[in-house]
C-alpha atoms as a PDB file:
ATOM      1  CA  UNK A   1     -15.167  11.916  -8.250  1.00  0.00           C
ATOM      2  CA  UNK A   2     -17.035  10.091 -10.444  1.00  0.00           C
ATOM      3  CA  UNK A   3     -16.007  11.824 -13.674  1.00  0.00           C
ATOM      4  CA  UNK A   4     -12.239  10.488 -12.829  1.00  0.00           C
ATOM      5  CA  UNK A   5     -13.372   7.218 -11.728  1.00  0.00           C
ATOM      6  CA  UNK A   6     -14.980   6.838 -15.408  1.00  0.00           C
ATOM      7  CA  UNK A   7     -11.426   8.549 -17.064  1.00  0.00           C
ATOM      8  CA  UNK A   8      -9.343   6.113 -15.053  1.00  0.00           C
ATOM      9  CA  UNK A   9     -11.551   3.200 -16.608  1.00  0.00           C
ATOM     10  CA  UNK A  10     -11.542   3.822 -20.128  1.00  0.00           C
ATOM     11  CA  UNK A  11      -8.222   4.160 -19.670  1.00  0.00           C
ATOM     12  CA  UNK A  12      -7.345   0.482 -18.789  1.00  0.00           C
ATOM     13  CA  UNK A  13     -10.449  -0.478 -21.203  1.00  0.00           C
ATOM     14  CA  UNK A  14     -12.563  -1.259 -17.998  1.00  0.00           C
ATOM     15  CA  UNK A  15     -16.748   0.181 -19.093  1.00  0.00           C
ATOM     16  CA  UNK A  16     -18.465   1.458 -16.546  1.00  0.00           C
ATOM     17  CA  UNK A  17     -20.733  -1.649 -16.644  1.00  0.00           C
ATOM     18  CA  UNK A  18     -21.066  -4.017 -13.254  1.00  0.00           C
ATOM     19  CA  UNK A  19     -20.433  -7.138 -14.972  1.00  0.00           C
ATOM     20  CA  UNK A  20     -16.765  -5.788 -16.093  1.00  0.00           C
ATOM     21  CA  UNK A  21     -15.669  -4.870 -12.987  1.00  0.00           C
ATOM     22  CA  UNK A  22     -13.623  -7.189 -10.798  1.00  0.00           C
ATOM     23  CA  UNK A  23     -14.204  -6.530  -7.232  1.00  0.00           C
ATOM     24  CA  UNK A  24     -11.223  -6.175  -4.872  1.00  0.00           C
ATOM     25  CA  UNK A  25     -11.135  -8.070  -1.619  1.00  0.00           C
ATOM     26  CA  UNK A  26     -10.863  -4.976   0.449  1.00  0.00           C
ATOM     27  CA  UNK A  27     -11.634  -0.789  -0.182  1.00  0.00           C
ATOM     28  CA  UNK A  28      -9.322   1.230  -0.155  1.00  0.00           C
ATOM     29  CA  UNK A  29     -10.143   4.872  -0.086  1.00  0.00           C
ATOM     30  CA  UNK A  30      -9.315   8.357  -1.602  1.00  0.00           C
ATOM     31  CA  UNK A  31      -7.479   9.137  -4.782  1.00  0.00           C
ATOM     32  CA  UNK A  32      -4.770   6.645  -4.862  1.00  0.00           C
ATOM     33  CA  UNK A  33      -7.928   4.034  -4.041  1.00  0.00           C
ATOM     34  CA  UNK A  34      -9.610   4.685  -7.190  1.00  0.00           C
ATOM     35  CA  UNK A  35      -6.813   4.486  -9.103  1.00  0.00           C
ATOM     36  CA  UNK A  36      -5.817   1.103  -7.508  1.00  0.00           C
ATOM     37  CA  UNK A  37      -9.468  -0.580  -7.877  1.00  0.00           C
ATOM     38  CA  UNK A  38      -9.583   0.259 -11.588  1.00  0.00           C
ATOM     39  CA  UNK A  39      -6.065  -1.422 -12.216  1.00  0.00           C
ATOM     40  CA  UNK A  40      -6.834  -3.897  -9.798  1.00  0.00           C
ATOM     41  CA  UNK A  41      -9.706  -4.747 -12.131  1.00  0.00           C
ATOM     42  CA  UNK A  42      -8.050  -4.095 -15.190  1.00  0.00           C
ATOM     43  CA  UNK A  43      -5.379  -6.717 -14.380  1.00  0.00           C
ATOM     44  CA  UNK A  44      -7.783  -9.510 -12.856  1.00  0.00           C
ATOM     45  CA  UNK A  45      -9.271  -9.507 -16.164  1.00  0.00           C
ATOM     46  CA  UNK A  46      -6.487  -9.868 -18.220  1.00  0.00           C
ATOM     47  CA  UNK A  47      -5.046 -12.554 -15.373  1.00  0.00           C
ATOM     48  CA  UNK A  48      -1.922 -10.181 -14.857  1.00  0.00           C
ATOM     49  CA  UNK A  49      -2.463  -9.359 -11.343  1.00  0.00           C
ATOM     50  CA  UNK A  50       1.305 -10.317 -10.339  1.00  0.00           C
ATOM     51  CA  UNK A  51       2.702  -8.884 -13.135  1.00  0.00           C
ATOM     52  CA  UNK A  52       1.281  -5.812 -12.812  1.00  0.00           C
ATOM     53  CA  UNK A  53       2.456  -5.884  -9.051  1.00  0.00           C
ATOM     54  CA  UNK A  54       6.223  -6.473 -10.329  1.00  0.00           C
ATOM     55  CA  UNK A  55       6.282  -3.410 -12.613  1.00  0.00           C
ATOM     56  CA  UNK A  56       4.645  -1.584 -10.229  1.00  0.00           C
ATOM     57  CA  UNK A  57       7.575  -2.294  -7.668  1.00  0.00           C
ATOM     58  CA  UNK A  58       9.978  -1.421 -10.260  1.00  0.00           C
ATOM     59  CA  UNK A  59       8.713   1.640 -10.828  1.00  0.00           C
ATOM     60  CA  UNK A  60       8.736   2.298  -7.099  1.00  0.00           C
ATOM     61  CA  UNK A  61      12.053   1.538  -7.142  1.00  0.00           C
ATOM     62  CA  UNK A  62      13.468   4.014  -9.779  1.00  0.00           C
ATOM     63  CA  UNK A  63      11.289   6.870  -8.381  1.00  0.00           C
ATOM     64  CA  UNK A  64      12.515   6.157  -4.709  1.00  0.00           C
ATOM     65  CA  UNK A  65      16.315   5.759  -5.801  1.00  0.00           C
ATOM     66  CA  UNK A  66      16.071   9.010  -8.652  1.00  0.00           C
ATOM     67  CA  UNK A  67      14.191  12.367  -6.427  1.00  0.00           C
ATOM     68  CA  UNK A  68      14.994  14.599  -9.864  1.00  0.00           C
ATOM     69  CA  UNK A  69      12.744  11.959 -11.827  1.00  0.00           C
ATOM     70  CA  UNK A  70      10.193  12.271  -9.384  1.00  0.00           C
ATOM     71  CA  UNK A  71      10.407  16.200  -9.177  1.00  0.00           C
ATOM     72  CA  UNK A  72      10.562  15.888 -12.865  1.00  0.00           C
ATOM     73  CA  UNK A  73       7.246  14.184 -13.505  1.00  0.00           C
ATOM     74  CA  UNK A  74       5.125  16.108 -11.055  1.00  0.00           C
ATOM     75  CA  UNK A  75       6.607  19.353 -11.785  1.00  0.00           C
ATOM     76  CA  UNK A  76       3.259  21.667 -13.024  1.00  0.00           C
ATOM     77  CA  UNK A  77       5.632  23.586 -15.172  1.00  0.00           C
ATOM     78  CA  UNK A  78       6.552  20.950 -17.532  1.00  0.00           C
ATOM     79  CA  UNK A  79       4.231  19.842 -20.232  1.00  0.00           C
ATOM     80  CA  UNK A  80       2.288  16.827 -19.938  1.00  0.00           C
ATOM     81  CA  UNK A  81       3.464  15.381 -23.483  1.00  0.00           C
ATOM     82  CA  UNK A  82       7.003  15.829 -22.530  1.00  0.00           C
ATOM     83  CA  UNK A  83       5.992  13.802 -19.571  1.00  0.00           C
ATOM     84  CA  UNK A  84       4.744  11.260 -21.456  1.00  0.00           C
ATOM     85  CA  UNK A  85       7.597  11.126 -23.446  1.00  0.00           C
ATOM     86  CA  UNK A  86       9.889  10.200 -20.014  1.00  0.00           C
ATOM     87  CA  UNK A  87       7.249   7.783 -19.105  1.00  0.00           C
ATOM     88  CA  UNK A  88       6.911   5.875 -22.155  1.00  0.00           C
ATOM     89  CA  UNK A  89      10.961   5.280 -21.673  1.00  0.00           C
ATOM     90  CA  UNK A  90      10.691   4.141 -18.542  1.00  0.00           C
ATOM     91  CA  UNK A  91       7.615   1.621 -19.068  1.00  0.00           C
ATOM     92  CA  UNK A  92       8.835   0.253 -22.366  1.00  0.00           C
ATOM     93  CA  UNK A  93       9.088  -3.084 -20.967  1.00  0.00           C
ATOM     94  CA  UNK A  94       6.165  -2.456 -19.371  1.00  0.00           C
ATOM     95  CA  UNK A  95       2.235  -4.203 -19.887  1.00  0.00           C
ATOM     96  CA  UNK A  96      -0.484  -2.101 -21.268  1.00  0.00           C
ATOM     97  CA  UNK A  97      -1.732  -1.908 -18.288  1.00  0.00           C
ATOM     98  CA  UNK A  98       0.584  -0.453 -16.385  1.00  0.00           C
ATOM     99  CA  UNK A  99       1.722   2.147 -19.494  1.00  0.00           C
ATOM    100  CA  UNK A 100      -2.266   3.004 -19.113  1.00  0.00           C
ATOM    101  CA  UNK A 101      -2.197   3.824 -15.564  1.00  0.00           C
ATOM    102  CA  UNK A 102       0.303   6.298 -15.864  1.00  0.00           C
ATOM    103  CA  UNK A 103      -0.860   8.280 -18.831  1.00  0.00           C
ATOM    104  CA  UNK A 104      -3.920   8.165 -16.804  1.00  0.00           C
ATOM    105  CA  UNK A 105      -2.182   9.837 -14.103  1.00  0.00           C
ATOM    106  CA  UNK A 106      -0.811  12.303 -16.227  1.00  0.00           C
ATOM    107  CA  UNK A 107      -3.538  12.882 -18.004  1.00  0.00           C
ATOM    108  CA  UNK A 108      -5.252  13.984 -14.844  1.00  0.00           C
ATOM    109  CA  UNK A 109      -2.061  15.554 -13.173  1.00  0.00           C
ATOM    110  CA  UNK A 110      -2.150  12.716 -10.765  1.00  0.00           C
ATOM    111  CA  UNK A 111       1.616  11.820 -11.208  1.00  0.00           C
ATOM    112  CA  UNK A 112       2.277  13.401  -7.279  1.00  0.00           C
ATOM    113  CA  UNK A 113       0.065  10.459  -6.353  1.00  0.00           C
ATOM    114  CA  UNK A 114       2.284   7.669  -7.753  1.00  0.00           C
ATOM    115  CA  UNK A 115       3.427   5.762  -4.598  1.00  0.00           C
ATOM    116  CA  UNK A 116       0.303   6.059  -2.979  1.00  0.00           C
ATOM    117  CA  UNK A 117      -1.691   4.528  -5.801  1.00  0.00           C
ATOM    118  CA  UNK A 118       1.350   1.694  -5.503  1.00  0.00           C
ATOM    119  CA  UNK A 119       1.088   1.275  -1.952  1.00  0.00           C
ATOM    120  CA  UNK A 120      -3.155   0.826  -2.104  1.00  0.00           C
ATOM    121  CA  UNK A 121      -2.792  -1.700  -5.027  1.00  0.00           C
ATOM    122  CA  UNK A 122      -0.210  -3.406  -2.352  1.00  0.00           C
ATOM    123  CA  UNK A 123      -2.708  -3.455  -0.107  1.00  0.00           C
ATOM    124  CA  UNK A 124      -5.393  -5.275  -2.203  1.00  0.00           C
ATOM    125  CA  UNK A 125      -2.852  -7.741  -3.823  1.00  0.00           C
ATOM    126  CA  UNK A 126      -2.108  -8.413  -0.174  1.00  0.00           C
ATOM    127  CA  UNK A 127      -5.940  -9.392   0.925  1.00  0.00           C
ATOM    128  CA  UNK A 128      -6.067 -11.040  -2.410  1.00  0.00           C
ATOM    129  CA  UNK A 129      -3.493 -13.330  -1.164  1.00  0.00           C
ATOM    130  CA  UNK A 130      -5.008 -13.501   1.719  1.00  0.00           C
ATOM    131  CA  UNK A 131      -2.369 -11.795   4.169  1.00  0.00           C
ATOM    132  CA  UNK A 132      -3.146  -9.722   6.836  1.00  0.00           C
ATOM    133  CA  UNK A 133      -0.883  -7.565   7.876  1.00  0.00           C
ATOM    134  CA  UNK A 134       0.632  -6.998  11.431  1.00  0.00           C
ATOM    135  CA  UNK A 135       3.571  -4.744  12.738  1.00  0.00           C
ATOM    136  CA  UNK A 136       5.146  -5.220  15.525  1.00  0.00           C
ATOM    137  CA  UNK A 137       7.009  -1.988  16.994  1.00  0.00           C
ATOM    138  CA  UNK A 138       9.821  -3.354  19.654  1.00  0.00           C
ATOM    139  CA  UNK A 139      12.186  -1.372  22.015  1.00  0.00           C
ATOM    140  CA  UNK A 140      14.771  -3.664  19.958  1.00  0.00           C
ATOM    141  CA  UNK A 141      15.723  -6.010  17.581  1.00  0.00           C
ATOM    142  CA  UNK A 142      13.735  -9.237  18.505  1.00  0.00           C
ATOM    143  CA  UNK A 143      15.682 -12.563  18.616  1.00  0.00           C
ATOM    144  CA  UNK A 144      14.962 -14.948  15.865  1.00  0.00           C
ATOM    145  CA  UNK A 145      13.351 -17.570  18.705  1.00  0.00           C
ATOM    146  CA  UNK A 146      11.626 -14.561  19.995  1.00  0.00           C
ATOM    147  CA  UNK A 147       9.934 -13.862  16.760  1.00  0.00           C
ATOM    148  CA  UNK A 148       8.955 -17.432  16.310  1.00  0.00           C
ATOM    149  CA  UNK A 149       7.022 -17.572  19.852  1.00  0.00           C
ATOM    150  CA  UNK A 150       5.373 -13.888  18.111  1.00  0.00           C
ATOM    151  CA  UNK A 151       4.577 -15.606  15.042  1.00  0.00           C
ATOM    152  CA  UNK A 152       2.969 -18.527  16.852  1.00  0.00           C
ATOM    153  CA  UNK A 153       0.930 -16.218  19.342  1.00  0.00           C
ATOM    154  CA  UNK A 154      -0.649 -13.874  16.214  1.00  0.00           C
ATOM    155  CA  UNK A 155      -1.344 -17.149  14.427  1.00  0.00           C
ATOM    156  CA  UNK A 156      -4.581 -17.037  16.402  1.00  0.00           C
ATOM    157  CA  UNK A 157      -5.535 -13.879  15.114  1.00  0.00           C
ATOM    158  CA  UNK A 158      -5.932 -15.799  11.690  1.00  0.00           C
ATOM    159  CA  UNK A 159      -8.504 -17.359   9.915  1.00  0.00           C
ATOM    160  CA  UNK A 160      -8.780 -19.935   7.771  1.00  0.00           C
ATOM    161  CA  UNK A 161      -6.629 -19.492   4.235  1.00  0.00           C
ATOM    162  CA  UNK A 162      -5.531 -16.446   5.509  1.00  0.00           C
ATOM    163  CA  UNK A 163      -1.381 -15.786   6.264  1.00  0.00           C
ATOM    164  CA  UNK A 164       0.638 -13.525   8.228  1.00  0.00           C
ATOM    165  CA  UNK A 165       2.617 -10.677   6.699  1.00  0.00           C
ATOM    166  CA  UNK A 166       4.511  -8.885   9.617  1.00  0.00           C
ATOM    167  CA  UNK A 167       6.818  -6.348   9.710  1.00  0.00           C
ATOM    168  CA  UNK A 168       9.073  -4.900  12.731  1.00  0.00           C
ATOM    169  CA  UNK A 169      10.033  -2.058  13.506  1.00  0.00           C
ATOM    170  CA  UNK A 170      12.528  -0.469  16.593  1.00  0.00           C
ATOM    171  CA  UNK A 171      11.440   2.138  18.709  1.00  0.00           C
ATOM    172  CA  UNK A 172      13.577   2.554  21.789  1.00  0.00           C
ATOM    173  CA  UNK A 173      11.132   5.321  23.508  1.00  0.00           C
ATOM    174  CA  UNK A 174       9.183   2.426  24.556  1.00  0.00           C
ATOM    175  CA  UNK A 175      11.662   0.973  27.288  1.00  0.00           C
ATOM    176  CA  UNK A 176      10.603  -2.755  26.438  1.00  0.00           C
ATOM    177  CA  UNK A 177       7.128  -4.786  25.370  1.00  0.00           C
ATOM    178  CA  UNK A 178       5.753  -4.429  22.238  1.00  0.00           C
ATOM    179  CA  UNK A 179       3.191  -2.498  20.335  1.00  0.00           C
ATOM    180  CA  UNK A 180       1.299  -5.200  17.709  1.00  0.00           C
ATOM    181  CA  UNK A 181      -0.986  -3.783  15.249  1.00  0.00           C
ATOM    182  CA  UNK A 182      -2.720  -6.519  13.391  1.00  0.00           C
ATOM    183  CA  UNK A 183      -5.575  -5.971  11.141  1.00  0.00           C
ATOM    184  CA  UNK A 184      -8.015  -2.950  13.261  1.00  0.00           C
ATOM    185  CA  UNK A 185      -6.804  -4.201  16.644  1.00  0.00           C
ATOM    186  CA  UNK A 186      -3.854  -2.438  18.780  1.00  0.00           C
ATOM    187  CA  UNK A 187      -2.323  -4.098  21.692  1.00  0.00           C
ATOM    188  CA  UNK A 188      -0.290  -1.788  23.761  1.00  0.00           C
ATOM    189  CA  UNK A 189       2.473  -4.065  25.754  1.00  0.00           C
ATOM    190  CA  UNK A 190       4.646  -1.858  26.567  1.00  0.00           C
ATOM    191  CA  UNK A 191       6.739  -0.125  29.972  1.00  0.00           C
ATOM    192  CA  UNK A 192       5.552   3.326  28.684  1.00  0.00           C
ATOM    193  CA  UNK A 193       2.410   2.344  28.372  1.00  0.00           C
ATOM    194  CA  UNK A 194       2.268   0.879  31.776  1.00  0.00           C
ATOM    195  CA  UNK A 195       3.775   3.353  33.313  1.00  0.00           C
ATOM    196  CA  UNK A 196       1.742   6.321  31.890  1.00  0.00           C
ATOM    197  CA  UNK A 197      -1.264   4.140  33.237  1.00  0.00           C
ATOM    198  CA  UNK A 198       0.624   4.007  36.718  1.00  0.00           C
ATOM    199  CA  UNK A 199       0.838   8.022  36.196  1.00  0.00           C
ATOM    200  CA  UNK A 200      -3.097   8.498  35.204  1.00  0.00           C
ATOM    201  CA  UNK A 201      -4.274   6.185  38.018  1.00  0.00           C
ATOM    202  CA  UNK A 202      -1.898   8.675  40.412  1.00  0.00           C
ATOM    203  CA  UNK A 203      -3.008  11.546  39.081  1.00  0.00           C
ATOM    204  CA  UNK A 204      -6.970  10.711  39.425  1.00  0.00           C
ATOM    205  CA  UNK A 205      -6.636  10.138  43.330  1.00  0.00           C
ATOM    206  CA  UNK A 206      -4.422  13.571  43.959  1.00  0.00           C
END
């Protein structure tokens, strides 16, 4: 673990020394994590956190839109330089930084990871904005004055300089109420989940 976290930080010019690395507001674990926190650093210094973010996206984008790319890139069989090659097209317009990341991955036959590393630097550019992040899973669609009263109610979840970032999602299983996830806490409002308490509370007194 270490060994890679030391490979992934030469390769965005980051030394293994305290004093050059920027912290992240949050840890993120695993693989992708390390990957992410290195970049994450490697962009803070160079004040290119956003951009970074938008070619990131991009490249998100192209994978999730072109599978054969993606099967392509993480196929064992083909060589790494030829790999290279295709990713040195596809980041031309890209920063150092980001070209760096993915010969990183390459380098280390990481490339399967690529929308997980994506998805935990999302996560720390979110906290770095402050954002905290809160889904909302609904039997349906929510009314636009609906979500305003939801948006008002999870405002007191927040603290100071901090701002929501919610997403919905549909999930007609739950007959109606909603399921909110916001930072570690759950809040089960739902019919299913008052009626499988109904059922439990039966089911103790048989």
């Amino acid at each position: 673990m270490a060994t890679t976290l030391k490979l992934v930080r030469r390769s965005f010019g980051v030394s293994s020394g305290l004093r050059d690395i920027v912290k992240a507001p949050i840890q993120v674990f695993g693989v992708e994590g390390r990957y992410a926190h290195a970049i994450f650093s490697a962009a803070a210094r160079k004040k290119k956190l956003e951009e970074v973010e938008k070619e990131l996206q991009g490249v998100k984008s192209v994978i999730e839109s072109n599978s054969s790319l993606f099967d392509y890139l993480t196929n064992p069989i083909v060589k790494r330089d030829h790999k290279k090659e295709t990713l040195q097209e596809l980041l031309k317009k890209s920063s150092p930084i980001t070209v760096n990341l993915f010969n990183a991955l390459a380098e280390n036959n990481r490339l399967g990871r690529t929308l997980g590393v994506i998805g935990a630097y999302d996560r720390i550019m979110s906290a770095h904005r402050g954002e905290v992040e809160c889904v909302v899973t609904a039997a349906k669609q929510l009314t636009e004055p609906e979500l305003k009263e939801l948006k008002a109610s999870l405002s007191g979840f927040l603290q100071k300089g901090q701002a929501l970032k919610l997403e919905t999602k549909i999930d007609s299983s739950l007959l109606g109420g909603l399921v909110v996830e916001i930072g570690d806490k759950r809040i089960d409002m739902t019919v299913k989940a008052k009626v499988k308490k109904i059922r439990d509370l039966l089911m103790e007194a048989v």
